[in-house]
C-alpha atoms as a PDB file:
ATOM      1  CA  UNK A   1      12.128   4.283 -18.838  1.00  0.00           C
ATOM      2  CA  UNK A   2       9.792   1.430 -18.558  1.00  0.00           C
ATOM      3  CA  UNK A   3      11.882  -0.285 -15.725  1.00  0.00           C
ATOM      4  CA  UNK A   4      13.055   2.563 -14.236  1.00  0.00           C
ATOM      5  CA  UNK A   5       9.224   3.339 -13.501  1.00  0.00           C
ATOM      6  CA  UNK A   6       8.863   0.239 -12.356  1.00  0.00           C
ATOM      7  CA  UNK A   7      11.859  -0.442 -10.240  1.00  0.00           C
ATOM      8  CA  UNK A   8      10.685   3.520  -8.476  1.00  0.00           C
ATOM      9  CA  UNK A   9       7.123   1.953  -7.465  1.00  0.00           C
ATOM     10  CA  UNK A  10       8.170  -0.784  -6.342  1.00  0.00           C
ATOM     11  CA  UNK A  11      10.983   0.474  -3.711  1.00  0.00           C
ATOM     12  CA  UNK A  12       8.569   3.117  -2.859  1.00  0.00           C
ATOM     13  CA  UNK A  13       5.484   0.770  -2.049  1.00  0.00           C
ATOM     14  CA  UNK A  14       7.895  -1.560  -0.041  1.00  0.00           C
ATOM     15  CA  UNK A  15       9.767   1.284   2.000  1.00  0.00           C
ATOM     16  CA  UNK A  16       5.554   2.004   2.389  1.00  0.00           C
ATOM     17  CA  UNK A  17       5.149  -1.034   3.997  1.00  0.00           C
ATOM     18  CA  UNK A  18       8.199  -0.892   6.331  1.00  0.00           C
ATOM     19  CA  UNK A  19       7.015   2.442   7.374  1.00  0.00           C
ATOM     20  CA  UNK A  20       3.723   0.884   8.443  1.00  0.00           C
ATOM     21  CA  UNK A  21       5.337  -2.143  10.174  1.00  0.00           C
ATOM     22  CA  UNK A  22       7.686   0.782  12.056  1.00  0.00           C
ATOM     23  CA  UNK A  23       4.338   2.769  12.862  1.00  0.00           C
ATOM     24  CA  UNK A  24       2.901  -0.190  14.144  1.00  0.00           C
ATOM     25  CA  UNK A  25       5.860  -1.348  16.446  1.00  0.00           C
ATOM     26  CA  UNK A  26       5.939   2.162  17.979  1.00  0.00           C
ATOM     27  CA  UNK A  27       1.449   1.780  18.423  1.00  0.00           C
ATOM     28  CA  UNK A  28       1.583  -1.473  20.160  1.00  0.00           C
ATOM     29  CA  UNK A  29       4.477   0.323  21.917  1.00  0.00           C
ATOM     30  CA  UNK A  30       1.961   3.074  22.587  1.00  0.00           C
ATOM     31  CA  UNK A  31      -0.491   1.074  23.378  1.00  0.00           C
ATOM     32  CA  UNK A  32       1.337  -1.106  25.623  1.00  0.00           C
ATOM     33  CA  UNK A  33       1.995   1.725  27.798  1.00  0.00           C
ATOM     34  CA  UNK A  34       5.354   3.515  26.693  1.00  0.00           C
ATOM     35  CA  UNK A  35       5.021   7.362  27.405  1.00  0.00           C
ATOM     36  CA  UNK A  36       3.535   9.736  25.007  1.00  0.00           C
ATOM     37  CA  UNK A  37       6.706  11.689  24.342  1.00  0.00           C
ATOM     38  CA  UNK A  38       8.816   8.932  23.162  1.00  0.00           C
ATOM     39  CA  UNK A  39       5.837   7.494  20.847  1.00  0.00           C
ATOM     40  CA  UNK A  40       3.630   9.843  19.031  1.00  0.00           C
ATOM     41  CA  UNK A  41       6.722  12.501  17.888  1.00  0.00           C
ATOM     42  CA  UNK A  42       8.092   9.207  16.431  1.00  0.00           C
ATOM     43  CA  UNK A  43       5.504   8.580  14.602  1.00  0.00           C
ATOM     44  CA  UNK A  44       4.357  11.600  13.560  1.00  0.00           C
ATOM     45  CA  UNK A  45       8.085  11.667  12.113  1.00  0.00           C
ATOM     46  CA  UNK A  46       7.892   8.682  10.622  1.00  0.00           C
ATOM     47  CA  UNK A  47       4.013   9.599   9.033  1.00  0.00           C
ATOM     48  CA  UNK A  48       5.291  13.130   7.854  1.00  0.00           C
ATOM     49  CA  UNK A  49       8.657  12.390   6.526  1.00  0.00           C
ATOM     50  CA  UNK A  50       8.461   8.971   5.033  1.00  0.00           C
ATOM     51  CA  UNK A  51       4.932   7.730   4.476  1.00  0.00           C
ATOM     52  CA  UNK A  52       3.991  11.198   2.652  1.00  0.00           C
ATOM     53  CA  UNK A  53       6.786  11.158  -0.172  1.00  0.00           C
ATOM     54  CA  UNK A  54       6.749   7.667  -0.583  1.00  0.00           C
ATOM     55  CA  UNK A  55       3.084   7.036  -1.019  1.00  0.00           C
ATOM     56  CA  UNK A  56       3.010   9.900  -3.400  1.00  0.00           C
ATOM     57  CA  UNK A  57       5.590   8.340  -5.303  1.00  0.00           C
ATOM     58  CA  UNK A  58       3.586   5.014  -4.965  1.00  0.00           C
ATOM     59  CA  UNK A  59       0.627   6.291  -6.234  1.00  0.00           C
ATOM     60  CA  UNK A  60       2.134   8.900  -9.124  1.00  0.00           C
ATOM     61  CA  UNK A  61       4.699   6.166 -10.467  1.00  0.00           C
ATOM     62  CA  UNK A  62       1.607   3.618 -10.505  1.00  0.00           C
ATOM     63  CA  UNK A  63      -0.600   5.863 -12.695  1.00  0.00           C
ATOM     64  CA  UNK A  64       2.643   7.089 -14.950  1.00  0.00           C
ATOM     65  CA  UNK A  65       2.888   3.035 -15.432  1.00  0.00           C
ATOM     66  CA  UNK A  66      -0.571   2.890 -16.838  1.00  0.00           C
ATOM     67  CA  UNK A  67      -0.279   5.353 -19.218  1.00  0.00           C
ATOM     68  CA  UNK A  68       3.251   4.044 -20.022  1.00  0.00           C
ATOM     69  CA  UNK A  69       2.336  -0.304 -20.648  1.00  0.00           C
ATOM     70  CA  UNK A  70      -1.122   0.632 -21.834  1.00  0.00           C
ATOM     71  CA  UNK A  71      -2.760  -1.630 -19.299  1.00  0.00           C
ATOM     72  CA  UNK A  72      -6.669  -0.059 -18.752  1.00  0.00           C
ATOM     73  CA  UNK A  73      -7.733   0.853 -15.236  1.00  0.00           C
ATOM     74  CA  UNK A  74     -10.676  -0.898 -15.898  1.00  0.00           C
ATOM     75  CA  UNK A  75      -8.610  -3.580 -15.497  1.00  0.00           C
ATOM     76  CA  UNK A  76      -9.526  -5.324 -12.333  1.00  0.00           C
ATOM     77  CA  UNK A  77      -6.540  -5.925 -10.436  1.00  0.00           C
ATOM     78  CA  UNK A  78      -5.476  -2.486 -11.511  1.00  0.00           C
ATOM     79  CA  UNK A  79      -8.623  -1.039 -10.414  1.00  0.00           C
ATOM     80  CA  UNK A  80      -8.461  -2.868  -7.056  1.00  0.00           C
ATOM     81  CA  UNK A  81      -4.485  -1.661  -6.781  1.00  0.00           C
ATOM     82  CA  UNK A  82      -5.617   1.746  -7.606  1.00  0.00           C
ATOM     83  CA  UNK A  83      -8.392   1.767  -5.282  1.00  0.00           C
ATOM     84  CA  UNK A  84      -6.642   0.833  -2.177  1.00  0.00           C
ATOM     85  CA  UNK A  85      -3.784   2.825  -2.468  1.00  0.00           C
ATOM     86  CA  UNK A  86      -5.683   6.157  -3.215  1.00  0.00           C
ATOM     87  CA  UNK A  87      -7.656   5.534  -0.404  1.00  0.00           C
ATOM     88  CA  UNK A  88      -5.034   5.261   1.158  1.00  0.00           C
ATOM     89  CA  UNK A  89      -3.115   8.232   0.311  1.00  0.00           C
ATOM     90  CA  UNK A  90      -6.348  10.454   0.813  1.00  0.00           C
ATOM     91  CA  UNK A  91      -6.084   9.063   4.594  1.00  0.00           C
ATOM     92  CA  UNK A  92      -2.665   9.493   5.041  1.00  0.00           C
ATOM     93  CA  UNK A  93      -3.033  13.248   4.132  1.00  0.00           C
ATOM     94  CA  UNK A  94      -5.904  13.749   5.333  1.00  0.00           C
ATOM     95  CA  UNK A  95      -6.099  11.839   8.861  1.00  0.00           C
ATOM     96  CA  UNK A  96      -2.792  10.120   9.677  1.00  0.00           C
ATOM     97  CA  UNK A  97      -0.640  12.621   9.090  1.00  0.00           C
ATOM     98  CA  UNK A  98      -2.392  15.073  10.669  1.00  0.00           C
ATOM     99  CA  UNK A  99      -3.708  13.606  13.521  1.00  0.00           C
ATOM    100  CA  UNK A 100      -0.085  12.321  14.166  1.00  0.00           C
ATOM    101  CA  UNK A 101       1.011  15.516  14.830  1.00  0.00           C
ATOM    102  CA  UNK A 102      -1.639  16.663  17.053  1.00  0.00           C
ATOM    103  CA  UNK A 103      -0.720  13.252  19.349  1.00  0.00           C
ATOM    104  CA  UNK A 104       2.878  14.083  18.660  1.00  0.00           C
ATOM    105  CA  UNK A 105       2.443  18.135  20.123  1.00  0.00           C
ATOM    106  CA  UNK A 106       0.101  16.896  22.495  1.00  0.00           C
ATOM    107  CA  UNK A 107       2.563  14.858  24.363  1.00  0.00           C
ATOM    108  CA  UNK A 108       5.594  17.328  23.925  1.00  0.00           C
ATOM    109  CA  UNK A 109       3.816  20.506  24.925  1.00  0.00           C
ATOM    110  CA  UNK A 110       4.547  21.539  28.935  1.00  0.00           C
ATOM    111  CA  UNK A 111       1.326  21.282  30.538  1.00  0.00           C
ATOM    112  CA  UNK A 112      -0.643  20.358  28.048  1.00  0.00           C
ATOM    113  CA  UNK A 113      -2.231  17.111  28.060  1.00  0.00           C
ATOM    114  CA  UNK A 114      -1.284  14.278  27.318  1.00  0.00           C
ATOM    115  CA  UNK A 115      -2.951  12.224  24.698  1.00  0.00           C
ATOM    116  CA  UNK A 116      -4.891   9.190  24.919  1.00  0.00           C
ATOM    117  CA  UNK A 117      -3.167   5.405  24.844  1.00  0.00           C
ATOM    118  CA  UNK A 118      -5.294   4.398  21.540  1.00  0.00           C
ATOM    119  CA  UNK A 119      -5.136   0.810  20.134  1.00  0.00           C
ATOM    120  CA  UNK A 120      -5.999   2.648  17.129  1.00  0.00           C
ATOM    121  CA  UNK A 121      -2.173   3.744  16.505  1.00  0.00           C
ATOM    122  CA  UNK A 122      -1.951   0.017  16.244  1.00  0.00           C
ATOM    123  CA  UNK A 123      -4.816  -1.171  14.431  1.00  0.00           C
ATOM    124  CA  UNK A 124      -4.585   1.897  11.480  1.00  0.00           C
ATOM    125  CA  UNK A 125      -1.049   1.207  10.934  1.00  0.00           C
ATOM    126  CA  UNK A 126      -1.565  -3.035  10.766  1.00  0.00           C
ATOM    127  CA  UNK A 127      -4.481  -2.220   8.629  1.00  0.00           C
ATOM    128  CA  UNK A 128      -2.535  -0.460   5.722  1.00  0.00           C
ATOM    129  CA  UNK A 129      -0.129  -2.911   5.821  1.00  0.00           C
ATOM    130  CA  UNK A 130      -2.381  -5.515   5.006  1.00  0.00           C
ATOM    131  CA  UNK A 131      -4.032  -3.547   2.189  1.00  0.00           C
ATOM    132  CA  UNK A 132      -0.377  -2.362   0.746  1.00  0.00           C
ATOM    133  CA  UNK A 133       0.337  -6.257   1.348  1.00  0.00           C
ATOM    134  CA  UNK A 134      -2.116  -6.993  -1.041  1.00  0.00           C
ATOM    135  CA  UNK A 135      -1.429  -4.284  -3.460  1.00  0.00           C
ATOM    136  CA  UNK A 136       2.014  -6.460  -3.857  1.00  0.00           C
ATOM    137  CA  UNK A 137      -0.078  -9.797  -4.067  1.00  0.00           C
ATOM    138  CA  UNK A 138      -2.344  -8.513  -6.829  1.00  0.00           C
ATOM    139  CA  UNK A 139       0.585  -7.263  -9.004  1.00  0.00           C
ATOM    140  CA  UNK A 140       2.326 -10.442  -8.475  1.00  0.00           C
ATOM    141  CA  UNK A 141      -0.522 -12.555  -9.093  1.00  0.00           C
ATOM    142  CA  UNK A 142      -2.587 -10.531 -11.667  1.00  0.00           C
ATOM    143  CA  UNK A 143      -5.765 -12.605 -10.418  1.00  0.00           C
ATOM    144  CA  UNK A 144      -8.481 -13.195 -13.615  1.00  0.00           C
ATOM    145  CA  UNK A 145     -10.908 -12.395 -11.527  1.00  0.00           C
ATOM    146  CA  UNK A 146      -9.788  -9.071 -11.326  1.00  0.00           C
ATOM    147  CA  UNK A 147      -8.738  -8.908 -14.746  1.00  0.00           C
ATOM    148  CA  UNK A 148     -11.234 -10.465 -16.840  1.00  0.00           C
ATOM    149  CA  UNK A 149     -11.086 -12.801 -19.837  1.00  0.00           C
ATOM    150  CA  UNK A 150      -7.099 -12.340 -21.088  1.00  0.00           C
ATOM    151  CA  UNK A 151      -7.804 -11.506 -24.525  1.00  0.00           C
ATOM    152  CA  UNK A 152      -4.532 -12.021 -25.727  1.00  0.00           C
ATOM    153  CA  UNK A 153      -0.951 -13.520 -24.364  1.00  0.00           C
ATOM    154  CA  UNK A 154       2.470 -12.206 -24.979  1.00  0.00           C
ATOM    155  CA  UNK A 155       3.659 -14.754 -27.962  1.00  0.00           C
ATOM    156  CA  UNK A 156       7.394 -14.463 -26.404  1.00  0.00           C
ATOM    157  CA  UNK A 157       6.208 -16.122 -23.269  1.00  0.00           C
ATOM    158  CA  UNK A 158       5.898 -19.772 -23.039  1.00  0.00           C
ATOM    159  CA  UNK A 159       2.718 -20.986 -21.716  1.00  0.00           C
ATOM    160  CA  UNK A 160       1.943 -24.283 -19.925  1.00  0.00           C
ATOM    161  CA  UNK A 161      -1.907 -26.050 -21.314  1.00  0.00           C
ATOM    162  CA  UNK A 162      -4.232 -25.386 -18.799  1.00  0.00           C
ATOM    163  CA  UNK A 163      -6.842 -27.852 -17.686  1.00  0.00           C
ATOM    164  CA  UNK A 164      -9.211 -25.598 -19.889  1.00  0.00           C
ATOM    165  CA  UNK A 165      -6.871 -26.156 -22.738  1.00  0.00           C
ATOM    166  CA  UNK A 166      -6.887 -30.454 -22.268  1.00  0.00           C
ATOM    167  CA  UNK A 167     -10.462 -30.327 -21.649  1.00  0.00           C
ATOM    168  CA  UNK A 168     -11.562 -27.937 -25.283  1.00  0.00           C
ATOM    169  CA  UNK A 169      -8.966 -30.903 -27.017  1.00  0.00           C
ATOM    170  CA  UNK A 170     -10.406 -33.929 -25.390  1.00  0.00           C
ATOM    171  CA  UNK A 171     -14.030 -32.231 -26.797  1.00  0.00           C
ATOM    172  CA  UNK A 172     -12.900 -32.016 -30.112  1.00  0.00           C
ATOM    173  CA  UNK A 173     -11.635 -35.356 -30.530  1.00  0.00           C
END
């Protein structure tokens, strides 16, 4: 169940990712001038359709893994993980998403008019992408930082000394 859980977060938090970098292509797009109609129902498409499941699967598989390996949110890299993609989550429901589709009826509607060229369908997108970027970097890295003092070390895994480990031998020589 374990790696099924696993395998599940992670497709979902990189399909994530490509749906920012394809939200961002069509903002610079946007931004660069292409017309409203083509852009922001795109988007808002893209926001509604693919962001929303898969950053609630993100987010729902990542907690269900907590519980699951017994790692502590107070953990720091688990915090920080936790952090950013709640935060982001909360935005995508309760900004992105909807503001998306405002743009996106905005610039279908007959008569209506048309919404404003906004770097910001650029920026937002480039932004998460960074911060889901590093979501990836601080499960791959597991920083100590973030984590703390490692109390204890899987015995199964081989470990290389550490300069910390030379230097506490050299001291008790």
């Amino acid at each position: 169940m374990r790696r099924t859980l696993v395998a599940v977060h992670i497709v979902s938090a990189v399909g994530l990712i490509g749906a920012d970098l394809a939200l961002l292509a069509l903002g610079v797009r946007g931004a660069a001038g292409a017309p409203p109609a083509e852009v922001y129902p795109a988007m808002s498409l893209i926001a509604g359709s693919l962001m929303l499941p898969l950053g609630l699967v993100a987010l729902s598989t990542g907690l269900v893994l907590v519980r699951v390996t017994g790692v502590r949110l107070s953990t720091g890299w688990v915090a920080a993980k936790l952090a950013i993609t709640t935060a982001l989550a909360v935005a995508l429901v309760l900004l992105i998403v909807p503001g998306l589709a405002a743009a996106a009826e905005a610039a279908t509607g007959a008569g209506a008019a048309q919404p404003e060229r906004s770097l910001a369908y650029a920026i937002a997108p480039a932004a998460s992408a960074t911060l889901l970027t590093s979501n990836v970097l601080l499960a791959t890295f597991k920083p100590r930082r973030l984590s703390g003092i490692l109390r204890s070390r899987r015995r199964s895994e081989p470990r290389l000394p550490s300069l910390e480990d030379a230097q506490q031998r050299g001291a008790a020589r």
